[in-house]
C-alpha atoms as a PDB file:
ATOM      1  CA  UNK A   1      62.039 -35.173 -21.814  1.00  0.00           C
ATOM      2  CA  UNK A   2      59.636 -35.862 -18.962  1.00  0.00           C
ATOM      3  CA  UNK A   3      58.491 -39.483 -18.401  1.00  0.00           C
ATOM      4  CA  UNK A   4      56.100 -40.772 -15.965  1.00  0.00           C
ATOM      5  CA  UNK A   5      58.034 -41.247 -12.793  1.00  0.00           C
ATOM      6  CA  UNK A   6      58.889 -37.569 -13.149  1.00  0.00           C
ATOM      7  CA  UNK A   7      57.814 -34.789 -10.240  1.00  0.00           C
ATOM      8  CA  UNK A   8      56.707 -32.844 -13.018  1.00  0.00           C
ATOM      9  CA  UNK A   9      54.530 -34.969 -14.379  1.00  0.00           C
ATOM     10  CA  UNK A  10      53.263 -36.423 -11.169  1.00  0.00           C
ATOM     11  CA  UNK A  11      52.428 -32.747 -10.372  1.00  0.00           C
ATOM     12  CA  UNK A  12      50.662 -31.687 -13.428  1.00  0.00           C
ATOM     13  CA  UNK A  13      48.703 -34.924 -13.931  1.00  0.00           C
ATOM     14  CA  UNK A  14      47.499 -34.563  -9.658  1.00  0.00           C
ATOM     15  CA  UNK A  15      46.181 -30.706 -10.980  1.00  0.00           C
ATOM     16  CA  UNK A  16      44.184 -32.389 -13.759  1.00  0.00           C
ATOM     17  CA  UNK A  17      42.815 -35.124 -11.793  1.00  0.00           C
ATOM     18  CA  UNK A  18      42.703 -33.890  -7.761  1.00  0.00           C
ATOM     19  CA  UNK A  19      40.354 -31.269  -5.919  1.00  0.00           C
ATOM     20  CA  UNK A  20      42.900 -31.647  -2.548  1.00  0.00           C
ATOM     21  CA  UNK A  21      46.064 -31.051  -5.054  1.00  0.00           C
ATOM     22  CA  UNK A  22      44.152 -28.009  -6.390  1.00  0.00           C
ATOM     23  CA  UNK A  23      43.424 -26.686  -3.283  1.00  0.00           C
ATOM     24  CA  UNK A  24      47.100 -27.543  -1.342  1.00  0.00           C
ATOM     25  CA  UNK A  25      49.260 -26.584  -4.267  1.00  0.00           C
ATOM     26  CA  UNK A  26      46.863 -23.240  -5.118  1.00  0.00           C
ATOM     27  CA  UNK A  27      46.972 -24.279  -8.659  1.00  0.00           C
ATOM     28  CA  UNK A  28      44.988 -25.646 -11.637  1.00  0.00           C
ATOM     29  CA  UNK A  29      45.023 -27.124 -14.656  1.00  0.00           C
ATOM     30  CA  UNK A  30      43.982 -25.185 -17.720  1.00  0.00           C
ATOM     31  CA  UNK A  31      43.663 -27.800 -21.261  1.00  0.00           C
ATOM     32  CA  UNK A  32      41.778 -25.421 -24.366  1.00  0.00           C
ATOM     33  CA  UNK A  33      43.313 -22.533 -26.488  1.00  0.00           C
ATOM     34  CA  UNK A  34      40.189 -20.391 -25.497  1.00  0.00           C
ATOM     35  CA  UNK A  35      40.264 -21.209 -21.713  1.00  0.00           C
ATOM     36  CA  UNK A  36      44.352 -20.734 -21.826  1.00  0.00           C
ATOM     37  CA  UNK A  37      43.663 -17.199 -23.487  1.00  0.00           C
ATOM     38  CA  UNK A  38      41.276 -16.159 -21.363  1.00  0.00           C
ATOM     39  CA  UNK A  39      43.591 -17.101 -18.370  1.00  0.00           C
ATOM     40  CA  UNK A  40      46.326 -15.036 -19.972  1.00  0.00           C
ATOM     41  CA  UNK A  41      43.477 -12.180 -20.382  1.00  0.00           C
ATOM     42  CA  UNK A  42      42.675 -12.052 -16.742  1.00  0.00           C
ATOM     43  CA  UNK A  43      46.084 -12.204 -15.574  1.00  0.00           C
ATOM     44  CA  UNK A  44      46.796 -15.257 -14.136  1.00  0.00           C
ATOM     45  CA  UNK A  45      49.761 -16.240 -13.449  1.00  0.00           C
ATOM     46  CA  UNK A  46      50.929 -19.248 -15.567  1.00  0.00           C
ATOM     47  CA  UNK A  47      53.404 -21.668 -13.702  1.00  0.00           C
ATOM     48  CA  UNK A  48      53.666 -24.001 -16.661  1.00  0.00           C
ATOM     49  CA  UNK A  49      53.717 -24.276 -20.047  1.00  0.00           C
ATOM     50  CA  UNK A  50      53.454 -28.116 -21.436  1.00  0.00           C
ATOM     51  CA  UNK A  51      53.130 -29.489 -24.747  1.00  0.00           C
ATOM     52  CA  UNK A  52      54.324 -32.786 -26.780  1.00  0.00           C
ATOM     53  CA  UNK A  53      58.137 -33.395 -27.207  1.00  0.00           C
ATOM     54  CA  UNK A  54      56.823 -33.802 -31.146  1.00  0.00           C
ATOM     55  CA  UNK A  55      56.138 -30.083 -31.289  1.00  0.00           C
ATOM     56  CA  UNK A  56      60.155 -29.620 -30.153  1.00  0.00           C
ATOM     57  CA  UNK A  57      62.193 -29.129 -33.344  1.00  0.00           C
ATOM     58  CA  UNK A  58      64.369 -25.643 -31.854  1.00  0.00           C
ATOM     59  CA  UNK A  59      67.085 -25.594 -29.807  1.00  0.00           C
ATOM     60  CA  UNK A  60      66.930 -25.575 -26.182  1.00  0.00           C
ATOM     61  CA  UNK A  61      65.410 -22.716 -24.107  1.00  0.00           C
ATOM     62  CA  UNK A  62      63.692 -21.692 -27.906  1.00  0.00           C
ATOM     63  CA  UNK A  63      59.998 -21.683 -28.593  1.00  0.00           C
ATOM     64  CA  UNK A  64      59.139 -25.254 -30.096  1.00  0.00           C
ATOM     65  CA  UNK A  65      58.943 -24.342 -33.998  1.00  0.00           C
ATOM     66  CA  UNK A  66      56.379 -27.228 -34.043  1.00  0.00           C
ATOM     67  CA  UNK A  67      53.757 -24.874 -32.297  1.00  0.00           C
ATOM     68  CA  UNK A  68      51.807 -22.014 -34.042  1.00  0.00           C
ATOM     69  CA  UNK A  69      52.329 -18.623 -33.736  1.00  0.00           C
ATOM     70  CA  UNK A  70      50.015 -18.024 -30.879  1.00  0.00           C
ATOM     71  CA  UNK A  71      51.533 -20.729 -29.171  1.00  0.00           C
ATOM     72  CA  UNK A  72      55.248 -19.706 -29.728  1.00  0.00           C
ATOM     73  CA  UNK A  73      53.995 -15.814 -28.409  1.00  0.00           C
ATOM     74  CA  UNK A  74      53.147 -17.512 -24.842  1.00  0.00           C
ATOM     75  CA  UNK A  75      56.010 -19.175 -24.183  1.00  0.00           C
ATOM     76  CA  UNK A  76      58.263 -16.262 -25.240  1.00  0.00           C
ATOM     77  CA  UNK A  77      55.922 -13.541 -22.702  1.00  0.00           C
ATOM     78  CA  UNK A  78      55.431 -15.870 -19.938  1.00  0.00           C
ATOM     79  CA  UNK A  79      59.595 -16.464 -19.541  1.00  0.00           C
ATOM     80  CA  UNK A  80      58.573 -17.348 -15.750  1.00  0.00           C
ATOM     81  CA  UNK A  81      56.039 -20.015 -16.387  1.00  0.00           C
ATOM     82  CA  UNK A  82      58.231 -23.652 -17.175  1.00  0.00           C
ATOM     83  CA  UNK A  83      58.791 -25.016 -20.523  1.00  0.00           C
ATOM     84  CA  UNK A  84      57.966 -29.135 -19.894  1.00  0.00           C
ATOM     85  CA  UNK A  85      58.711 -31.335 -23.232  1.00  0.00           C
ATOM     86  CA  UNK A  86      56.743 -34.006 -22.335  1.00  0.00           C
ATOM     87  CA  UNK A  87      56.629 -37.357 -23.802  1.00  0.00           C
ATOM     88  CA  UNK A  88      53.597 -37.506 -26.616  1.00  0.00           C
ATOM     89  CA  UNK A  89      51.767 -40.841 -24.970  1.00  0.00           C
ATOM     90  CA  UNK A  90      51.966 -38.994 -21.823  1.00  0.00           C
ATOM     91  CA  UNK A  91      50.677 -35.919 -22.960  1.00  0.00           C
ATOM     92  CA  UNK A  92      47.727 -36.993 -24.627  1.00  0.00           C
ATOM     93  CA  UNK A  93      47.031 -39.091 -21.463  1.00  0.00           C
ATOM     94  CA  UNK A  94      46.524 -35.378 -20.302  1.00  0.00           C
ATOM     95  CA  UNK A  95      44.255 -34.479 -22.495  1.00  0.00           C
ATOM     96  CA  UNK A  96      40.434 -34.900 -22.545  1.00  0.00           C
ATOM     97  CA  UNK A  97      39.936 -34.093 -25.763  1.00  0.00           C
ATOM     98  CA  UNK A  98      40.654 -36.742 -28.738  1.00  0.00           C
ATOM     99  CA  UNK A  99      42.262 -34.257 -31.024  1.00  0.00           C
ATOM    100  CA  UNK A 100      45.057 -32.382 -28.197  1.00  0.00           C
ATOM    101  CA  UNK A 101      45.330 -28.957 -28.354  1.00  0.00           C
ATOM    102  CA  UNK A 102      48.775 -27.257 -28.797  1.00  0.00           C
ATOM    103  CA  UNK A 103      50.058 -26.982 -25.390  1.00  0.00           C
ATOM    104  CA  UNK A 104      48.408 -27.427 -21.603  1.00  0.00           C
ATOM    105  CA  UNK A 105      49.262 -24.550 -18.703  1.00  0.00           C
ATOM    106  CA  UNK A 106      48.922 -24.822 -15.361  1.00  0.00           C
ATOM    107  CA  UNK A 107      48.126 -21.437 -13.580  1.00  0.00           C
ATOM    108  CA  UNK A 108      48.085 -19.883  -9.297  1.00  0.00           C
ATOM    109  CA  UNK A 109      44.981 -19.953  -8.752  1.00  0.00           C
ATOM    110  CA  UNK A 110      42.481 -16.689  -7.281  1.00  0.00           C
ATOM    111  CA  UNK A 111      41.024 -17.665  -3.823  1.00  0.00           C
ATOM    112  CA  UNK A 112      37.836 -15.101  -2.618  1.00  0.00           C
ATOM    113  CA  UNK A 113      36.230 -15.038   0.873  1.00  0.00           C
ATOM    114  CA  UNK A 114      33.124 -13.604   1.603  1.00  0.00           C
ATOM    115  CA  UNK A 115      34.359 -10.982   3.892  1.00  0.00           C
ATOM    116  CA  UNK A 116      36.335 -10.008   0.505  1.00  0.00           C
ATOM    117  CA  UNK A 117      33.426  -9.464  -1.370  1.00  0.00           C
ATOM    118  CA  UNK A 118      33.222  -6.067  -2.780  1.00  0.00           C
ATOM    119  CA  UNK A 119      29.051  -5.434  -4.059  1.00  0.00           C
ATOM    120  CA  UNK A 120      27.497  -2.533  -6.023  1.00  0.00           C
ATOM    121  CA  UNK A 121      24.512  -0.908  -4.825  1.00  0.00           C
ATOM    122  CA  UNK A 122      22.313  -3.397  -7.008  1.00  0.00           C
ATOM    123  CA  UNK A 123      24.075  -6.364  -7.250  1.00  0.00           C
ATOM    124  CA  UNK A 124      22.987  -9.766  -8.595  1.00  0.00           C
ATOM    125  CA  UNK A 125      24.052 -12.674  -7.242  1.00  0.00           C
ATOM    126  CA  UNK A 126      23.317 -16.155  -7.919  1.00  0.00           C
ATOM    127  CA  UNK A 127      23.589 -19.114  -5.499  1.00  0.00           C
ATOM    128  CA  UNK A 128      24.025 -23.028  -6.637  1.00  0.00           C
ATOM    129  CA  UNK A 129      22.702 -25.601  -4.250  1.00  0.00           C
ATOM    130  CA  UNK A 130      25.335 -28.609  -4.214  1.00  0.00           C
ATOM    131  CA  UNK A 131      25.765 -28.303  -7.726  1.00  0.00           C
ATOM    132  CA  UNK A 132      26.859 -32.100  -9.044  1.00  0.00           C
ATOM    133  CA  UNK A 133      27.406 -32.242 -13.018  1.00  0.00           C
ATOM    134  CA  UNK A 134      30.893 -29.998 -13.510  1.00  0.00           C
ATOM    135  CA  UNK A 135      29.480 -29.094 -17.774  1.00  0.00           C
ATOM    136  CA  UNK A 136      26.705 -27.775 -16.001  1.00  0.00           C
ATOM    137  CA  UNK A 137      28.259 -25.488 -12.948  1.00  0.00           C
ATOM    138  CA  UNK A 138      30.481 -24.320 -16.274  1.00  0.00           C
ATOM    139  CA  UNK A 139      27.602 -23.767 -18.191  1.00  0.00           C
ATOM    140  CA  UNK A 140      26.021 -22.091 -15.601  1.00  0.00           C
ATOM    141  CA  UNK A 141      29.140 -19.514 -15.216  1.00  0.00           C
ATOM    142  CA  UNK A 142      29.540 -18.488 -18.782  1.00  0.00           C
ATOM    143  CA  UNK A 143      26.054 -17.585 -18.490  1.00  0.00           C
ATOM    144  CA  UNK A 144      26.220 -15.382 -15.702  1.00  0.00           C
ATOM    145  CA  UNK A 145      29.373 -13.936 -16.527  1.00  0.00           C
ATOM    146  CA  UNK A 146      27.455 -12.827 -19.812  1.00  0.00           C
ATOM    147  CA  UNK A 147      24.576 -11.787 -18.335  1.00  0.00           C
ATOM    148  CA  UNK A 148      26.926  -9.312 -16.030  1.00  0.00           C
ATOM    149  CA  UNK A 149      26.497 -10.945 -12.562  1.00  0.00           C
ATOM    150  CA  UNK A 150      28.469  -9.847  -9.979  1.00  0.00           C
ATOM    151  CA  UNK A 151      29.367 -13.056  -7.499  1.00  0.00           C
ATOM    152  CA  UNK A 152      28.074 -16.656  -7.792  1.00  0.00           C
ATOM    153  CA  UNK A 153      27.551 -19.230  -4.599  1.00  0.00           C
ATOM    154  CA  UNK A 154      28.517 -22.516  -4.270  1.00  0.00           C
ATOM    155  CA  UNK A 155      26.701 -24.027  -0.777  1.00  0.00           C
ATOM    156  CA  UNK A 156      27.328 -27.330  -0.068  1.00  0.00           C
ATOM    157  CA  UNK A 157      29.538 -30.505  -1.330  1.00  0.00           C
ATOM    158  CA  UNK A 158      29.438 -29.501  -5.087  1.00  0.00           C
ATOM    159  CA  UNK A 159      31.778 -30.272  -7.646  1.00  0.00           C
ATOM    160  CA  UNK A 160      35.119 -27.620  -7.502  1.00  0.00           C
ATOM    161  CA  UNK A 161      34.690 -24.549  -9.437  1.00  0.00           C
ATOM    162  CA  UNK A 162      38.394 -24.938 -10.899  1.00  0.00           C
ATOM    163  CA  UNK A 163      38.153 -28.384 -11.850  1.00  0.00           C
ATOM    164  CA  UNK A 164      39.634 -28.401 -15.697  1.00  0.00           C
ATOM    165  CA  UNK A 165      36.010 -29.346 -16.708  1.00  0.00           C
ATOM    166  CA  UNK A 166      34.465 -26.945 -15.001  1.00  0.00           C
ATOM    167  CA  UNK A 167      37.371 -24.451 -16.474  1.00  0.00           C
ATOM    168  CA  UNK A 168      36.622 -25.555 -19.791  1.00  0.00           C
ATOM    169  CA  UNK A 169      32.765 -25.241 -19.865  1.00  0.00           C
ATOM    170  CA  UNK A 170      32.899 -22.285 -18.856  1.00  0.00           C
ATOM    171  CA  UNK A 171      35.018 -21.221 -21.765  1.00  0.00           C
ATOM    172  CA  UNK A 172      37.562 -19.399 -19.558  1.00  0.00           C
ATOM    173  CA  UNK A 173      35.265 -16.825 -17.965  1.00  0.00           C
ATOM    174  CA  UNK A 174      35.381 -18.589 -14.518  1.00  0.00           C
ATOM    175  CA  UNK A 175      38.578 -16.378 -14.387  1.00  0.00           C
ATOM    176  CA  UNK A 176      36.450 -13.352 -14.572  1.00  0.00           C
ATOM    177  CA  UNK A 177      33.943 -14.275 -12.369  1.00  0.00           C
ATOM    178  CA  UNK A 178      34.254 -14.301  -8.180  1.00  0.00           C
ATOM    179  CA  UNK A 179      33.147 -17.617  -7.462  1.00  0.00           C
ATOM    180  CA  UNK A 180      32.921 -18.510  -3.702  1.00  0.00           C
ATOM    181  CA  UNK A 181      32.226 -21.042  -1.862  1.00  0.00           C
ATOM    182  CA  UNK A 182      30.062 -21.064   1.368  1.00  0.00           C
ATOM    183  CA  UNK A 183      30.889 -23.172   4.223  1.00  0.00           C
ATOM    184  CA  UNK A 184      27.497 -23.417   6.150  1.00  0.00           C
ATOM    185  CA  UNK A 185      24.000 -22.068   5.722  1.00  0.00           C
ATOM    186  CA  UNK A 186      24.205 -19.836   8.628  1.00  0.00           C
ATOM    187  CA  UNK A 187      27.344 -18.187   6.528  1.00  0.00           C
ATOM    188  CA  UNK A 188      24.181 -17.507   3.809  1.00  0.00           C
ATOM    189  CA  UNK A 189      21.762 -16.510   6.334  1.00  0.00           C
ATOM    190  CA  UNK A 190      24.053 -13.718   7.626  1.00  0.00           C
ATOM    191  CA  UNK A 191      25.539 -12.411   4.190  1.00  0.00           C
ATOM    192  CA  UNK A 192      21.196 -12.164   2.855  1.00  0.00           C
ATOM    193  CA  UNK A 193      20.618 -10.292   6.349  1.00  0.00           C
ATOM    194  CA  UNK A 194      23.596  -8.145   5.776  1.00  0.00           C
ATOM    195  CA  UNK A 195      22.404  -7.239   2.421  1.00  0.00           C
ATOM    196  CA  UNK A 196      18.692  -6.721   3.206  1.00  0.00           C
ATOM    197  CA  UNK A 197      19.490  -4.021   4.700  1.00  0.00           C
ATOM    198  CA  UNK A 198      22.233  -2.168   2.821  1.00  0.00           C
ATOM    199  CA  UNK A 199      20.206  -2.153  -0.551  1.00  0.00           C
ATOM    200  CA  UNK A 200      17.017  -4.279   0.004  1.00  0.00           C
ATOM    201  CA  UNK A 201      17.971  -7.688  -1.505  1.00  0.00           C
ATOM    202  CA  UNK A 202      15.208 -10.016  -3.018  1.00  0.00           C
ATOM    203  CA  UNK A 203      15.634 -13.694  -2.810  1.00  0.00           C
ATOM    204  CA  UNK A 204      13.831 -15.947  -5.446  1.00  0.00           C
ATOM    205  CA  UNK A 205      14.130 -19.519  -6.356  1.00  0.00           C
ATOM    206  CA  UNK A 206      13.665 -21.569  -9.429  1.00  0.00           C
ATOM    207  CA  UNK A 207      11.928 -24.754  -9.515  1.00  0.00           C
ATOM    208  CA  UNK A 208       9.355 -26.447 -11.708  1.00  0.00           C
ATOM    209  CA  UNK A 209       7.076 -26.482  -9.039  1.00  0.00           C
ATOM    210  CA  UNK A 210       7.566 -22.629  -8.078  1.00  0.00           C
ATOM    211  CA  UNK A 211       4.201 -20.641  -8.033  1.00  0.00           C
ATOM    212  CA  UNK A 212       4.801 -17.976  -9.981  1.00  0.00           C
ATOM    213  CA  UNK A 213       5.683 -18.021 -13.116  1.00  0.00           C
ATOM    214  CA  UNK A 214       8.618 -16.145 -14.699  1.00  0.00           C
ATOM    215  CA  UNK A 215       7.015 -13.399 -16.775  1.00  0.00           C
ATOM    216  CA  UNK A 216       5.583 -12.255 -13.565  1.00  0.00           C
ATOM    217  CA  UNK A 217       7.737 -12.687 -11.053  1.00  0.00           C
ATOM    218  CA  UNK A 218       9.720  -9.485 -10.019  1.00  0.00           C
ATOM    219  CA  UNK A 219      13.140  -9.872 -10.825  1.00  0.00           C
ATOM    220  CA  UNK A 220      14.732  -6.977 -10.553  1.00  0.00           C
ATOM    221  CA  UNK A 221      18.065  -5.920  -9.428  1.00  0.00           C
ATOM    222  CA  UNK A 222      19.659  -6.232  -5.845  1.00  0.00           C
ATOM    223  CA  UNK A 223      18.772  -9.542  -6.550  1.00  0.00           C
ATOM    224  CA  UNK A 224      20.351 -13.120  -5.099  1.00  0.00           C
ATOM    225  CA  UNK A 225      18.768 -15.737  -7.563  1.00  0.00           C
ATOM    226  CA  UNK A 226      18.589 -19.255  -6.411  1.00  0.00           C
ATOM    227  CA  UNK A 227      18.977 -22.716  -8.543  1.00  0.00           C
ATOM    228  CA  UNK A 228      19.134 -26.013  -6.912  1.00  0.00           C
ATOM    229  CA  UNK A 229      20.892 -29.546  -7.232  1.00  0.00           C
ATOM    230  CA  UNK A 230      20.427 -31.172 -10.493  1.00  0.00           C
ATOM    231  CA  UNK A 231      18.462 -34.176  -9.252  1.00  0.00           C
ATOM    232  CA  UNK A 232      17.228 -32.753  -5.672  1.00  0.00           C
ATOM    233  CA  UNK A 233      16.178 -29.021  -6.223  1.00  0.00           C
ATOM    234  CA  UNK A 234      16.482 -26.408  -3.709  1.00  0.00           C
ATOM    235  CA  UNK A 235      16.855 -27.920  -0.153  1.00  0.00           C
ATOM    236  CA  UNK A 236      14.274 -27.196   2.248  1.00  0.00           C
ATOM    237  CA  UNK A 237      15.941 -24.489   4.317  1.00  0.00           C
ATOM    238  CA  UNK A 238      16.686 -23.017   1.163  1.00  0.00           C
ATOM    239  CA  UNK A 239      12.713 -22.457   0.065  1.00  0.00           C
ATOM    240  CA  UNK A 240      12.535 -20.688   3.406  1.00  0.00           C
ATOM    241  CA  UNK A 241      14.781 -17.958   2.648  1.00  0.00           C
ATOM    242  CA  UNK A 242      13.177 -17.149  -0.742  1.00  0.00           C
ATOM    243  CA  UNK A 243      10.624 -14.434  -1.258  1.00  0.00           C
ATOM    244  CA  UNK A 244       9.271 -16.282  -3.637  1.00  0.00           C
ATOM    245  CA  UNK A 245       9.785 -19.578  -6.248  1.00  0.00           C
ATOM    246  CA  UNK A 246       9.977 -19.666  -9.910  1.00  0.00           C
ATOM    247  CA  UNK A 247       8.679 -21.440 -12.392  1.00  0.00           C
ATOM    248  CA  UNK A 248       9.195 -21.526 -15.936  1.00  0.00           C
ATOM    249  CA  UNK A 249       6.315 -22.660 -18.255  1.00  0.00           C
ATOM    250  CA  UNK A 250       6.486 -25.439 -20.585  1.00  0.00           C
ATOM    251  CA  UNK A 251       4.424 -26.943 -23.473  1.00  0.00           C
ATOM    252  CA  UNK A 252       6.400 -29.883 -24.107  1.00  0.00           C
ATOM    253  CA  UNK A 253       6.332 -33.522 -22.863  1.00  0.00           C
ATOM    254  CA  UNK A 254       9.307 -32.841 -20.560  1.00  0.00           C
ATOM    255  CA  UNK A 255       8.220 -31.162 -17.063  1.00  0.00           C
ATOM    256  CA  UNK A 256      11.585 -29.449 -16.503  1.00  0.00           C
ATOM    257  CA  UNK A 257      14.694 -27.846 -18.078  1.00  0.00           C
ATOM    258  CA  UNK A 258      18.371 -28.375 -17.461  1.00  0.00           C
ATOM    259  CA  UNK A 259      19.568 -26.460 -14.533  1.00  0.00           C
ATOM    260  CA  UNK A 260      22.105 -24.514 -16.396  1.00  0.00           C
ATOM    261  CA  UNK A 261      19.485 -24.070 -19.084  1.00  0.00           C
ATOM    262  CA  UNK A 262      16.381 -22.816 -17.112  1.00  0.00           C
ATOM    263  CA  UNK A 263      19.300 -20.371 -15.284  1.00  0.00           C
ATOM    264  CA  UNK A 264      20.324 -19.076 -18.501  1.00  0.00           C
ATOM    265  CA  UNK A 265      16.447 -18.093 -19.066  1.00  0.00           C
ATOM    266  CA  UNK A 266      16.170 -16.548 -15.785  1.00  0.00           C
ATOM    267  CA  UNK A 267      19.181 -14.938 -16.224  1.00  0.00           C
ATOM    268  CA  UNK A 268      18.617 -13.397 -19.565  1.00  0.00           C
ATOM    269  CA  UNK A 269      15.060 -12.184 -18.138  1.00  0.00           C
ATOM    270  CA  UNK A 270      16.845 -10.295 -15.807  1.00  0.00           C
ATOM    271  CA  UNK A 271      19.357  -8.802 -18.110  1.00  0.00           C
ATOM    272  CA  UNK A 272      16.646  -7.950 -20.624  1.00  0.00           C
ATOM    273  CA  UNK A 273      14.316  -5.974 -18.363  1.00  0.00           C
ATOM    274  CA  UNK A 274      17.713  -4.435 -16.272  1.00  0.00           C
ATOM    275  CA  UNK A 275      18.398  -3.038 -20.168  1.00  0.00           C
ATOM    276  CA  UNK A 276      15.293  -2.057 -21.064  1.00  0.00           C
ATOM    277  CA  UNK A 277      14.602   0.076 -18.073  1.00  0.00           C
ATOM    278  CA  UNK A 278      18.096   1.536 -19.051  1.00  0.00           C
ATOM    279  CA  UNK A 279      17.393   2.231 -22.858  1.00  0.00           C
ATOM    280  CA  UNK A 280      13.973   3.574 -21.595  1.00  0.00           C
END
């Protein structure tokens, strides 16, 4: 049984907890049945398998009889991944979530570079100015990865993409999504240049103040869509490299949406009018 002073432990709690342990070890911490299936799903390799020494009633080297099915399926395909029986108080100190799931994995992690980046002829791609609330970046990725983009942007110090938060809001599809992050503006300046002309690429913004409001603007695919910091917006150098800004109209009291929410909206308007000129 693993206790605290263990390497194991010390290991699995710094993926949970630590961007620089993430990044050094090329790991991360995965804590949700859906998340760990859709890690399985896009092939990640899972280095660990951990659950409570409660759910251990089978001999050793077995699958824990305590776990379901599902549960007891992973640990018998993944024979590389380790087994850790960890102590129960220490494994709910693991977990986020008052009621813990089953069993935690940790997983290698996928790095992307830019040069790397392999785009369609009408790609959409979304960029996220220093993005600061990790529910929201994960919000933000289930959304595009539903709405079919191809590669989202992180510019700036913004929380890290494979932080288990971030994992979790996203419901897994993170895995499924090339998510990279870009070290300086100029890197930005010379991908958009490189992409105006290959296929033409629009830049827009989104921000309450933008000046043109959604159901006109002309979002259309090859398309790099930008949202900005939670509390800030867009940075300045930013609005200069848009074609245009955004706005989405409210009758309400509030004078703004949630980042990840007014995305989603953009997002879907895109989607909707890319399928509608397809189903024409």
């Amino acid at each position: 049984m693993i206790h605290t002073e263990d390497a194991e432990f010390q290991i699995v709690q710094a993926l949970k907890c630590s961007r620089t342990k993430r990044a050094a070890l090329g790991e991360i911490f995965i804590e949700g049945t859906e998340s760990v299936k859709m890690a399985v799903k896009a092939g990640l390799e899972i280095t660990r398998i951990v659950t409570a020494a409660s759910k251990f009633r089978s001999p050793v080297h077995a699958p824990p009889a305590g776990l379901s099915q599902w549960a007891r399926d992973l640990i018998r395909t993944k024979p590389g991944a380790r087994l850790l029986e960890m102590a129960d108080g220490l494994y709910k100190n693991l977990c986020d979530r008052q009621e813990p799931p089953e069993l935690l994995v940790t997983a290698r992690r996928r790095t992307r570079a830019l040069a790397d980046l392999k785009l369609g002829a009408n790609p959409f791609i979304l960029l996220f100015d220093r993005p600061s609330d990790m529910g929201n970046l994960g919000s933000v990725i289930r959304s595009f990865n539903s709405f079919g983009g191809d590669a989202l942007f992180i510019l700036g110090h913004g929380v890290d993409p494979w932080d288990p938060k971030v994992i979790r809001a996203s419901l897994g599809s993170v895995f499924f999504t090339p998510v990279l992050s870009l070290r300086s503006n100029g890197e930005l300046d010379g991908f958009i240049a490189e992409q105006k002309k290959l296929n033409a690429l629009r830049v827009w913004g989104t921000d309450s103040g933008g000046a043109v409001p959604l159901s006109r603007a002309p979002l259309e695919r090859p398309l790099l869509l930008v949202i900005g910091n939670e509390a800030r917006g867009m940075s300045a150098a930013l609005k200069q490299i848009c074609d245009g800004i955004i706005n989405i109209p409210l009758v309400g009291n509030v004078n703004s949406l949630n980042v990840a929410c007014a995305a989603s909206v953009c997002m879907w308007e895109l989607y909707r009018r890319s399928f509608d000129k397809h189903t024409e």
